[in-house]
C-alpha atoms as a PDB file:
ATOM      1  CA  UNK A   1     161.680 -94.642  63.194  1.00  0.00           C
ATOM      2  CA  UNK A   2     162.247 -97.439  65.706  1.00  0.00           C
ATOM      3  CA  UNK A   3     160.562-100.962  64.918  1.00  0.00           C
ATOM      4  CA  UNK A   4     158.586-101.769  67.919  1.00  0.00           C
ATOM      5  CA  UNK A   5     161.178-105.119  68.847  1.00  0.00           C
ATOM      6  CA  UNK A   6     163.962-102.600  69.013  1.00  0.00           C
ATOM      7  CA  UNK A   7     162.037-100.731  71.520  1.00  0.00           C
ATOM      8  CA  UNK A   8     163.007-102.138  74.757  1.00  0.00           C
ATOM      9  CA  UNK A   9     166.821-102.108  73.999  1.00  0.00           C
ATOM     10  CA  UNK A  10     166.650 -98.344  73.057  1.00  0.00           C
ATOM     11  CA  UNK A  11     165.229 -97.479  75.875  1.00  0.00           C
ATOM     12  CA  UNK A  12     167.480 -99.277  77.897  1.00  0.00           C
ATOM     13  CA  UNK A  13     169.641 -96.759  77.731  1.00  0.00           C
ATOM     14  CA  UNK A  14     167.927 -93.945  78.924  1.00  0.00           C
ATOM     15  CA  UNK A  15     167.404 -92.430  82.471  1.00  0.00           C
ATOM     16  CA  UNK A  16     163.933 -90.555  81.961  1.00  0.00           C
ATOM     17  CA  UNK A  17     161.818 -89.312  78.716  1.00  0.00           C
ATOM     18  CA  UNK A  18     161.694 -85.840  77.811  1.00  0.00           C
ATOM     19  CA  UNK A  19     158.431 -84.303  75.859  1.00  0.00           C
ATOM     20  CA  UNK A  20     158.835 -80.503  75.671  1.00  0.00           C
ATOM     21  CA  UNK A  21     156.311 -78.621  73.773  1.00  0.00           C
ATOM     22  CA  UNK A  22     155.849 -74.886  72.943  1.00  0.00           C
ATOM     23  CA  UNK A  23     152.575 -74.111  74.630  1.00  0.00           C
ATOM     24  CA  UNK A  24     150.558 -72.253  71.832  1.00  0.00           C
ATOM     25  CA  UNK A  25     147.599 -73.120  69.920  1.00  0.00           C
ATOM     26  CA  UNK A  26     149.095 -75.550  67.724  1.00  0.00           C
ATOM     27  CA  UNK A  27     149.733 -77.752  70.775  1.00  0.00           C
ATOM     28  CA  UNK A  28     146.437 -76.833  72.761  1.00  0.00           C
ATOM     29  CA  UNK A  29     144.930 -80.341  71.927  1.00  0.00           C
ATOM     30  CA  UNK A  30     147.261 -82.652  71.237  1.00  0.00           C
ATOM     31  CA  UNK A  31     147.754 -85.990  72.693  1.00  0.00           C
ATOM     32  CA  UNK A  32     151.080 -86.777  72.377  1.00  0.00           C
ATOM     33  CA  UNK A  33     151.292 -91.353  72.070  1.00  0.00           C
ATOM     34  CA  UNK A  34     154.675 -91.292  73.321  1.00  0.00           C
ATOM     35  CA  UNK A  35     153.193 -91.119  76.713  1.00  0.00           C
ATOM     36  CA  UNK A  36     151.730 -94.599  77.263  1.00  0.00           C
ATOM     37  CA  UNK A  37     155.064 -95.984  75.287  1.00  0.00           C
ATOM     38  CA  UNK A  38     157.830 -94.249  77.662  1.00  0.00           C
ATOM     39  CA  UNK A  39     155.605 -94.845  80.588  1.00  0.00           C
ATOM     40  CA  UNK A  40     155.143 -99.199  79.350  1.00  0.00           C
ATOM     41  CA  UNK A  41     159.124 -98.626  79.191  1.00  0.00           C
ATOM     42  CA  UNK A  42     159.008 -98.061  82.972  1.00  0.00           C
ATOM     43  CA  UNK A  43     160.540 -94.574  82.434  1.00  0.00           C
ATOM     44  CA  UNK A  44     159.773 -91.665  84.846  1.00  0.00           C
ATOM     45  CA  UNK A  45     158.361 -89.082  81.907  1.00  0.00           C
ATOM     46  CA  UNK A  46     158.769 -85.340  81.900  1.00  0.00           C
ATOM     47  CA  UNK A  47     156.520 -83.061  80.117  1.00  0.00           C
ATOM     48  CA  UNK A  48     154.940 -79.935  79.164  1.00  0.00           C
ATOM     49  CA  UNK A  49     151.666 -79.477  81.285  1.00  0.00           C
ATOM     50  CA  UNK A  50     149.656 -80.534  77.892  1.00  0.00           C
ATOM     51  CA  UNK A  51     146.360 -80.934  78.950  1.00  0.00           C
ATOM     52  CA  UNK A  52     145.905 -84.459  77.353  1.00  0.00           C
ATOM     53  CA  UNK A  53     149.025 -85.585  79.488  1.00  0.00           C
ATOM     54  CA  UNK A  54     147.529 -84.160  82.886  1.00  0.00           C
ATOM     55  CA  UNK A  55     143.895 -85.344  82.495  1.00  0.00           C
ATOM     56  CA  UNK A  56     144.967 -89.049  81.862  1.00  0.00           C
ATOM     57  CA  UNK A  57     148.056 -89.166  83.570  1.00  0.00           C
ATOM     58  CA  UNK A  58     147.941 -86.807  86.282  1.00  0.00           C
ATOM     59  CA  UNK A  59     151.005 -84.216  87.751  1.00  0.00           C
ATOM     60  CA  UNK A  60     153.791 -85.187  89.635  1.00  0.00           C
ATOM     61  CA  UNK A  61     155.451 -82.318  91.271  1.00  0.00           C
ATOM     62  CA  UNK A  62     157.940 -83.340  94.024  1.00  0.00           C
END
Protein backbone atom coordinates (compact mmCIF):
# COMPACT_ATOMS: atom_id res chain seq x y z
CA UNK A 1 0.00 0.00 0.00
CA UNK A 2 1.06 3.45 -1.20
CA UNK A 3 1.06 6.39 1.49
CA UNK A 4 -1.03 9.03 0.02
CA UNK A 5 2.39 11.67 -0.36
CA UNK A 6 3.89 8.99 -2.53
CA UNK A 7 0.92 9.15 -4.68
CA UNK A 8 1.65 11.71 -7.19
CA UNK A 9 5.23 10.40 -7.96
CA UNK A 10 3.83 6.84 -8.62
CA UNK A 11 1.63 7.87 -10.81
CA UNK A 12 3.92 9.84 -12.61
CA UNK A 13 4.93 7.15 -14.28
CA UNK A 14 2.06 5.81 -15.78
CA UNK A 15 0.27 6.45 -19.17
CA UNK A 16 -3.47 5.47 -18.22
CA UNK A 17 -5.17 3.31 -15.22
CA UNK A 18 -6.42 0.00 -15.81
CA UNK A 19 -9.54 -1.48 -13.59
CA UNK A 20 -10.60 -4.83 -15.10
CA UNK A 21 -13.19 -6.74 -13.34
CA UNK A 22 -14.87 -10.16 -13.97
CA UNK A 23 -18.46 -9.18 -14.50
CA UNK A 24 -20.40 -11.64 -12.15
CA UNK A 25 -22.33 -11.17 -9.12
CA UNK A 26 -19.59 -10.61 -6.85
CA UNK A 27 -18.81 -7.40 -8.76
CA UNK A 28 -22.55 -6.38 -9.59
CA UNK A 29 -22.38 -3.52 -6.93
CA UNK A 30 -19.25 -2.50 -6.28
CA UNK A 31 -17.83 0.89 -6.34
CA UNK A 32 -14.47 0.59 -6.98
CA UNK A 33 -12.46 4.19 -4.97
CA UNK A 34 -9.70 3.96 -7.28
CA UNK A 35 -11.81 5.87 -9.66
CA UNK A 36 -11.91 9.39 -8.19
CA UNK A 37 -7.96 8.75 -7.19
CA UNK A 38 -6.64 7.84 -10.90
CA UNK A 39 -9.02 10.33 -12.30
CA UNK A 40 -7.51 13.45 -9.35
CA UNK A 41 -4.11 11.94 -10.90
CA UNK A 42 -5.23 13.39 -14.26
CA UNK A 43 -5.07 9.86 -15.77
CA UNK A 44 -7.39 8.83 -18.68
CA UNK A 45 -9.03 5.54 -16.73
CA UNK A 46 -10.10 2.33 -18.37
CA UNK A 47 -12.63 0.08 -16.96
CA UNK A 48 -15.05 -2.62 -16.84
CA UNK A 49 -18.61 -1.16 -17.60
CA UNK A 50 -19.30 -1.50 -13.59
CA UNK A 51 -22.34 0.15 -13.11
CA UNK A 52 -21.06 2.39 -10.19
CA UNK A 53 -18.27 3.65 -12.68
CA UNK A 54 -20.87 4.53 -15.55
CA UNK A 55 -23.60 6.18 -13.42
CA UNK A 56 -21.08 8.69 -11.80
CA UNK A 57 -18.62 8.91 -14.31
CA UNK A 58 -20.19 8.33 -17.50
CA UNK A 59 -18.74 6.18 -20.89
CA UNK A 60 -16.25 7.27 -23.10
CA UNK A 61 -16.20 5.30 -26.24
CA UNK A 62 -14.15 6.94 -29.05
Amino acid sequence: MKDYNELPAYFSNWQVAMMPFAINKSTQFISPTKTPEYLAAGLPVVSTLIRDVVQTYGVLIP
